[in-house]
N, C-alpha and C. Protein backbone atom coordinates (compact mmCIF):
# COMPACT_ATOMS: atom_id res chain seq x y z
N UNK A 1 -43.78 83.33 -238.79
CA UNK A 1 -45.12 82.90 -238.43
C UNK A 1 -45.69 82.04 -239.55
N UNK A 2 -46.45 80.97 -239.23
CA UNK A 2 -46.87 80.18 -240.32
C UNK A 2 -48.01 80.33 -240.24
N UNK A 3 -48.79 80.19 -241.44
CA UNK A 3 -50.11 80.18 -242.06
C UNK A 3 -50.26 79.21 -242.30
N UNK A 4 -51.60 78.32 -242.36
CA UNK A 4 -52.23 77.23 -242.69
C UNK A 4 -52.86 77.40 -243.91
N UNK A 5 -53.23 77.09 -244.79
CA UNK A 5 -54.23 76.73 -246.02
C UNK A 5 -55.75 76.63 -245.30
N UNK A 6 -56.73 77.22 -245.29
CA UNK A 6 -58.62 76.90 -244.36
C UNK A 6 -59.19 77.47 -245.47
N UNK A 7 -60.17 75.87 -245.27
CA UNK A 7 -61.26 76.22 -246.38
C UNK A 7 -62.44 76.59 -244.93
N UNK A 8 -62.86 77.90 -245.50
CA UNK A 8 -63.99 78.90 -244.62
C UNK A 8 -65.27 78.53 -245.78
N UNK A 9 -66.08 79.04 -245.37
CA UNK A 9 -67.70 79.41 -245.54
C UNK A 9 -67.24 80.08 -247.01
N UNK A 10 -66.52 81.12 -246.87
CA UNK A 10 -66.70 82.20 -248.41
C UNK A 10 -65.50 81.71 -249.41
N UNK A 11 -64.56 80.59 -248.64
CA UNK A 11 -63.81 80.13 -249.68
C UNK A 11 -64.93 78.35 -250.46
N UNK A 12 -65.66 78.12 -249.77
CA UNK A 12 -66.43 77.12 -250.35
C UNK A 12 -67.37 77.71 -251.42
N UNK A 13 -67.98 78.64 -250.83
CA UNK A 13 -68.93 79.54 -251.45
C UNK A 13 -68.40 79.83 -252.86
N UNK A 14 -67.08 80.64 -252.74
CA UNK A 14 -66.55 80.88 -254.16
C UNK A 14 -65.95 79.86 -254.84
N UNK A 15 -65.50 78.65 -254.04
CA UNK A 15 -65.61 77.59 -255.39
C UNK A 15 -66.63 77.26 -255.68
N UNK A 16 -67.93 77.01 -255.23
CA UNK A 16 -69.07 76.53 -255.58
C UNK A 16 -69.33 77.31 -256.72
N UNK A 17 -69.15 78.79 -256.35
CA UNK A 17 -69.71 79.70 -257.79
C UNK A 17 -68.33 79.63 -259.17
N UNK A 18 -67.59 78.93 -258.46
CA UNK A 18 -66.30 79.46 -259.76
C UNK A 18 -66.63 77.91 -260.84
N UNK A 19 -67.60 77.03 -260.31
CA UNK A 19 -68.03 76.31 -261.13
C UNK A 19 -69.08 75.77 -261.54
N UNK A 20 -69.94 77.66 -261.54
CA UNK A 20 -70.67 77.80 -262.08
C UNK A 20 -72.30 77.42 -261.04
N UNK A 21 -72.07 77.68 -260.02
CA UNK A 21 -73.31 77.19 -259.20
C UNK A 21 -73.79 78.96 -258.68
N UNK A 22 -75.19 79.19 -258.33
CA UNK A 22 -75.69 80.38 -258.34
C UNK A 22 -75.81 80.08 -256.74
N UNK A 23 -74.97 81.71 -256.13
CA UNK A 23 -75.29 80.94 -253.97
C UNK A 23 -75.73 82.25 -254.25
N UNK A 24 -77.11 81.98 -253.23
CA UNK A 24 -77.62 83.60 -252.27
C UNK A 24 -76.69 84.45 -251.71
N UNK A 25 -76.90 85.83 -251.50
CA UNK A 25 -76.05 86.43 -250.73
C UNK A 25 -76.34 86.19 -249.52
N UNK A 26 -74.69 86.05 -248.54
CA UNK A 26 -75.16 85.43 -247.08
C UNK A 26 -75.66 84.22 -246.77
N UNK A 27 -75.41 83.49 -248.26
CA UNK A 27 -75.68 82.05 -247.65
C UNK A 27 -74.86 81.40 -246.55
N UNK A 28 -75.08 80.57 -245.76
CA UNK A 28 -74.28 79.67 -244.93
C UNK A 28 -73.72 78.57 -245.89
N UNK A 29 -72.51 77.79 -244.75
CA UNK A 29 -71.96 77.05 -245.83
C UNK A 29 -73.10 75.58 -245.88
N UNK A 30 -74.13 75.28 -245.04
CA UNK A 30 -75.39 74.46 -245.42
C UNK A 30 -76.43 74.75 -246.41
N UNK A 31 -76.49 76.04 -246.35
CA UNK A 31 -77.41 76.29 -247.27
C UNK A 31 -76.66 76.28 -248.92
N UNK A 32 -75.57 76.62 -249.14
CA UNK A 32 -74.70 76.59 -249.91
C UNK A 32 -74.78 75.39 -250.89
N UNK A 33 -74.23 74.56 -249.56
CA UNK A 33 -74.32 72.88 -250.14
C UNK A 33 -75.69 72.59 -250.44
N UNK A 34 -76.83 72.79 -249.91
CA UNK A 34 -78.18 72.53 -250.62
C UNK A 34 -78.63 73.14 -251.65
N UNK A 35 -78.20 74.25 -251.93
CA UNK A 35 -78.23 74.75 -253.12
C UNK A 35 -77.73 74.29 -253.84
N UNK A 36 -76.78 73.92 -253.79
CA UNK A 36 -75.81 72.96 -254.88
C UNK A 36 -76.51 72.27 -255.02
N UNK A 37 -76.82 70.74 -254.37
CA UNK A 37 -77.37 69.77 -254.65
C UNK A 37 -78.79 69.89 -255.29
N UNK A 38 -79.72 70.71 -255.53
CA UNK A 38 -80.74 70.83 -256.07
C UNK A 38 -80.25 71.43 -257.50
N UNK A 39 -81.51 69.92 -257.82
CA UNK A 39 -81.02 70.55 -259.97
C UNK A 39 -79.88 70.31 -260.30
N UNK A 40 -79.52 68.62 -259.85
CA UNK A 40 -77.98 68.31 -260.56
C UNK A 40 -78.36 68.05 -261.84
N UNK A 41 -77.55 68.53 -263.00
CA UNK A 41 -77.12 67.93 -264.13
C UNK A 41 -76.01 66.78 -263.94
N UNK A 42 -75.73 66.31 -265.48
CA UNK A 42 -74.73 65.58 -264.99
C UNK A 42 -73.26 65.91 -265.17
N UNK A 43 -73.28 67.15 -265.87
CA UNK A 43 -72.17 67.92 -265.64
C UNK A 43 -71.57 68.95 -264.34
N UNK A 44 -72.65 69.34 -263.83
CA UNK A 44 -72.98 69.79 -262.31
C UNK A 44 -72.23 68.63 -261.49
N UNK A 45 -73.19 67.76 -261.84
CA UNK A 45 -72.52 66.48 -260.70
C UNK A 45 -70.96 66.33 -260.70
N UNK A 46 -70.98 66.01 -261.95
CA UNK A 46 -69.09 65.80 -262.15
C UNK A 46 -68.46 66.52 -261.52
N UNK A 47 -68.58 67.98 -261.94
CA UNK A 47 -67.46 69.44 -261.21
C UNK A 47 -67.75 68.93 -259.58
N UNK A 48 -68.93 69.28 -258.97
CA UNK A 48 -69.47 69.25 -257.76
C UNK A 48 -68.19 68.18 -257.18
N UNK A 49 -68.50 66.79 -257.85
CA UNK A 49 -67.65 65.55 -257.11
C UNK A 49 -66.65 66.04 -257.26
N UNK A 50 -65.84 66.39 -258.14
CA UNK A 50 -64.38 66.61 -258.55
C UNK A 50 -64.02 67.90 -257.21
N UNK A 51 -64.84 68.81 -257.19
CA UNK A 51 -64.46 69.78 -255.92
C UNK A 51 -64.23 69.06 -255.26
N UNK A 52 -65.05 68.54 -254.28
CA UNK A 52 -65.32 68.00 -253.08
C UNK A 52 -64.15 66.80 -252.84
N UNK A 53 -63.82 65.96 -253.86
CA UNK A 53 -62.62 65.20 -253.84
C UNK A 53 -61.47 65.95 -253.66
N UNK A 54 -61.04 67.55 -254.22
CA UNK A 54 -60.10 67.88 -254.28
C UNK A 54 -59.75 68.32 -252.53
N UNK A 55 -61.11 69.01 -252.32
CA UNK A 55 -61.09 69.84 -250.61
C UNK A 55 -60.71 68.79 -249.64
N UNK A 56 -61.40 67.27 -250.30
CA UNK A 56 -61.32 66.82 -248.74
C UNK A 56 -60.19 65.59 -249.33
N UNK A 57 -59.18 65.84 -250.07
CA UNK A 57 -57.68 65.16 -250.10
C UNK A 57 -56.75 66.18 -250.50
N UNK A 58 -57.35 67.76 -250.32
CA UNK A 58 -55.66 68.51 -250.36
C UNK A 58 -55.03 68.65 -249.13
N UNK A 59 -54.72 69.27 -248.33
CA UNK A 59 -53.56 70.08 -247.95
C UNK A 59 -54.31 70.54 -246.77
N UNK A 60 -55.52 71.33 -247.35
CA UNK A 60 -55.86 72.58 -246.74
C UNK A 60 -56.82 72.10 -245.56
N UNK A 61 -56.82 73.14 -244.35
CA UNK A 61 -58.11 72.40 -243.00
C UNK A 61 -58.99 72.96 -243.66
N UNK A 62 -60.30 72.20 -243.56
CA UNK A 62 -61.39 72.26 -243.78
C UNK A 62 -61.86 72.66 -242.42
N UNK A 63 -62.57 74.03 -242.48
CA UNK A 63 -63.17 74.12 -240.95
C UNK A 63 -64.61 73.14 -240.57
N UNK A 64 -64.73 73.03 -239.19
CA UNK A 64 -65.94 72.26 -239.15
C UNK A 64 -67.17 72.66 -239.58
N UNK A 65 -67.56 73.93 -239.75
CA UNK A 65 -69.03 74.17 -240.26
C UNK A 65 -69.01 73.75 -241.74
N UNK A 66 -67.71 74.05 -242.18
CA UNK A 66 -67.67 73.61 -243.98
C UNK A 66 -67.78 71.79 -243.81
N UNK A 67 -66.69 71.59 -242.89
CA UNK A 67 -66.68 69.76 -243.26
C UNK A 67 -68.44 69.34 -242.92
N UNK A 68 -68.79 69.48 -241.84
CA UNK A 68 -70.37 69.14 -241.98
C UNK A 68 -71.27 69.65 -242.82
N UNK A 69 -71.19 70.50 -243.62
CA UNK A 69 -71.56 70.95 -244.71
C UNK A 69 -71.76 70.19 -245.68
N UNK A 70 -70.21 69.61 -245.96
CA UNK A 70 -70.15 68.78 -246.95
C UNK A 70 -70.49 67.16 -246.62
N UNK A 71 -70.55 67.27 -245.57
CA UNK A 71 -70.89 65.46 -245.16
C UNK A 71 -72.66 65.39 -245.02
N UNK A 72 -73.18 66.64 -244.67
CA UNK A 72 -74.30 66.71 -244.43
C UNK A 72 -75.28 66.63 -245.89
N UNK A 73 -74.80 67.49 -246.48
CA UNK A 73 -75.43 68.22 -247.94
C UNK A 73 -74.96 67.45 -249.19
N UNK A 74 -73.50 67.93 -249.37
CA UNK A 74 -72.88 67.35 -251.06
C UNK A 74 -72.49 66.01 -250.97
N UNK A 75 -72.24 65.47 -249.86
CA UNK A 75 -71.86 63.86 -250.06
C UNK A 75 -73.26 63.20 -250.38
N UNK A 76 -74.29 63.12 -249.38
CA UNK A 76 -75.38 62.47 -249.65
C UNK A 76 -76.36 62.71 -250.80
N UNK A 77 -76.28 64.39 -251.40
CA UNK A 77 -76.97 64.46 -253.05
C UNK A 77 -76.55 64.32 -253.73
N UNK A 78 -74.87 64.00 -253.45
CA UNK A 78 -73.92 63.64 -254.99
C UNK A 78 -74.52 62.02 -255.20
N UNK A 79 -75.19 61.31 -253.80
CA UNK A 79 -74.86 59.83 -253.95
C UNK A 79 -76.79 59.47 -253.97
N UNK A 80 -77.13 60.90 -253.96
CA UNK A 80 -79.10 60.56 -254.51
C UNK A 80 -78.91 60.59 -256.12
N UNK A 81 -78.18 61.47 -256.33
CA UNK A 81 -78.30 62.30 -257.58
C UNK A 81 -77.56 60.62 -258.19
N UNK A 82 -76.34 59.96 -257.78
CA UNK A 82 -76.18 58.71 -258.52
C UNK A 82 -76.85 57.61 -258.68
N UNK A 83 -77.48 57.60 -257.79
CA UNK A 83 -78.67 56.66 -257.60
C UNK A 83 -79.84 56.71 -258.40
N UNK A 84 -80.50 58.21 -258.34
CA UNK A 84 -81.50 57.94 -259.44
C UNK A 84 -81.26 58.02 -260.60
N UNK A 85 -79.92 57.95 -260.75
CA UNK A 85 -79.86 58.29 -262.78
C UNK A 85 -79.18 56.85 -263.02
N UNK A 86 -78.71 55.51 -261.75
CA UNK A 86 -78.30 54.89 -262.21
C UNK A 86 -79.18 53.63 -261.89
């Protein structure tokens, strides 16, 4: 039987926190991503992009509540957050 690689809700969640981002308990994976995006540093920003590049060119399915998550939330504050500092 084969297994797939899926990035879920609590596997986003725990990368978000494994680099260092604070999630509510029971967050969704939207609220997740907005949490993230509020109060970027610019070291925040970096990790943040560097995740998000890794999830959405590895291997693994991204389920749909996570992929709109990330198209909804971390793509567009990674690209406010570049905008106003540049």
């Amino acid at each position: 039987m084969m297994h797939a690689d899926l990035i879920d809700q609590e596997d986003l969640i725990s990368q978000l926190r494994a680099i260092g981002f604070e999630m509510p308990p029971g967050a969704t994976a939207e609220q997740a991503c907005a949490q993230a995006v509020c109060g970027l540093t610019s070291d925040r920003a970096t990790a943040l992009k560097r995740l998000v590049e890794q999830m959405l060119t590895g291997s693994a399915t991204i389920l749909p509540a996570v992929r709109q998550a990330i198209d909804q939330q971390l793509l567009p504050g990674l690209v406010a957050y570049k905008q106003g500092r540049g």
